[in-house]
C-alpha atoms as a PDB file:
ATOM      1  CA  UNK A   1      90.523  86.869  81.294  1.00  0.00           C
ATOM      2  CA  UNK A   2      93.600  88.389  82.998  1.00  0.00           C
ATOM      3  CA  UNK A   3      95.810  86.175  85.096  1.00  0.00           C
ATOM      4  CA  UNK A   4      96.572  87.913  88.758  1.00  0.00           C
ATOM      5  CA  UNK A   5      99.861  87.630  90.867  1.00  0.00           C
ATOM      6  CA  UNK A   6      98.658  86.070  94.467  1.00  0.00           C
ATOM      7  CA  UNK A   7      99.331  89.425  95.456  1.00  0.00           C
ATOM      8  CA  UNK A   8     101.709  92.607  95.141  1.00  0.00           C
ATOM      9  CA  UNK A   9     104.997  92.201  93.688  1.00  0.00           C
ATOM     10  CA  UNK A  10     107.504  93.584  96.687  1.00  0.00           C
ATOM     11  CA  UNK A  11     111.447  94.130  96.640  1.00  0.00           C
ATOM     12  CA  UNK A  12     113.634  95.597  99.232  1.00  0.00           C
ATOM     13  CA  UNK A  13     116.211  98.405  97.816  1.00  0.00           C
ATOM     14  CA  UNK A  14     117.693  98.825 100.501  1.00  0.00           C
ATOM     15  CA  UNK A  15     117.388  98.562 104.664  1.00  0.00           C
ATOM     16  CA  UNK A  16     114.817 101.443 104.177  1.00  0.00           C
ATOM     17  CA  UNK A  17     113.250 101.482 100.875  1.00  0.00           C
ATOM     18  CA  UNK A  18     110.474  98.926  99.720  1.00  0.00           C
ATOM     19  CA  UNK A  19     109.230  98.515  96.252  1.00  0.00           C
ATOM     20  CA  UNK A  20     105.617  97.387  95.583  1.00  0.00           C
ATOM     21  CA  UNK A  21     104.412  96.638  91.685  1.00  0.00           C
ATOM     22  CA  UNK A  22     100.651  95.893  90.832  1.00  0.00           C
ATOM     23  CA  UNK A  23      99.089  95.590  87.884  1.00  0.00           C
ATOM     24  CA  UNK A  24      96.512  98.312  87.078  1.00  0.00           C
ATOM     25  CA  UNK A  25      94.762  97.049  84.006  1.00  0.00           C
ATOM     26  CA  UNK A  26      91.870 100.153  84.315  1.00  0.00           C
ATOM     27  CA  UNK A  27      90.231 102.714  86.430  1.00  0.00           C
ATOM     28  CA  UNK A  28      87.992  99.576  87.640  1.00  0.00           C
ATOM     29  CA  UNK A  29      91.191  98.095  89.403  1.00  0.00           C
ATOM     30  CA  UNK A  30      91.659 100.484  91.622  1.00  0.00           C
ATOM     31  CA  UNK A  31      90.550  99.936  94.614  1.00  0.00           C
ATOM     32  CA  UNK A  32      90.410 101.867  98.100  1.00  0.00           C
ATOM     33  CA  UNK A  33      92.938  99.993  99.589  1.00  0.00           C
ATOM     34  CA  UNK A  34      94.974 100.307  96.316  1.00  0.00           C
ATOM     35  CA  UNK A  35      94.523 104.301  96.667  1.00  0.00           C
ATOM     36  CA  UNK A  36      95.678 104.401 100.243  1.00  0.00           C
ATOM     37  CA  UNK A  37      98.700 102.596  99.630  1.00  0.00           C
ATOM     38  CA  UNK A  38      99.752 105.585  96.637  1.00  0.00           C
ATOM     39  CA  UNK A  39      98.691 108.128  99.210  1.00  0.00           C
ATOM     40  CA  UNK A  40     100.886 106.616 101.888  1.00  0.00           C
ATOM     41  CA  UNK A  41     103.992 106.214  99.714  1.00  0.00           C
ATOM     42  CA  UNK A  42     103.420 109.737  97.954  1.00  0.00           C
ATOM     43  CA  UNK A  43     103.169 110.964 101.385  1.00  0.00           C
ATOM     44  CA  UNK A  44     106.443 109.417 102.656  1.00  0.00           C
ATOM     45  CA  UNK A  45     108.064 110.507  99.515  1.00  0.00           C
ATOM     46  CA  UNK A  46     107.138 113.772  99.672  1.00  0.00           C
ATOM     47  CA  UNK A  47     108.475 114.260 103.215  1.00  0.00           C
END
């Protein structure tokens, strides 16, 4: 059995950057809010 973190990881770069970290441990862990936060950030990042 896997031990989760309460919740994402998170850590400020700077005044405009956030960093979020979650462990993915297989396809099954993905989940649809999981997906729309990559889509947000890969939309953001991709300007």
């Amino acid at each position: 059995m896997r031990a989760w973190p309460a919740g994402p990881a998170r850590a400020a770069i700077s005044s405009e950057r956030t960093v979020n970290v979650v462990k993915v441990f297989s396809l099954d862990d993905v989940d649809e809010q999981l997906r729309d936060w990559l889509t947000e950030a890969y939309d953001h990042a991709s300007g």
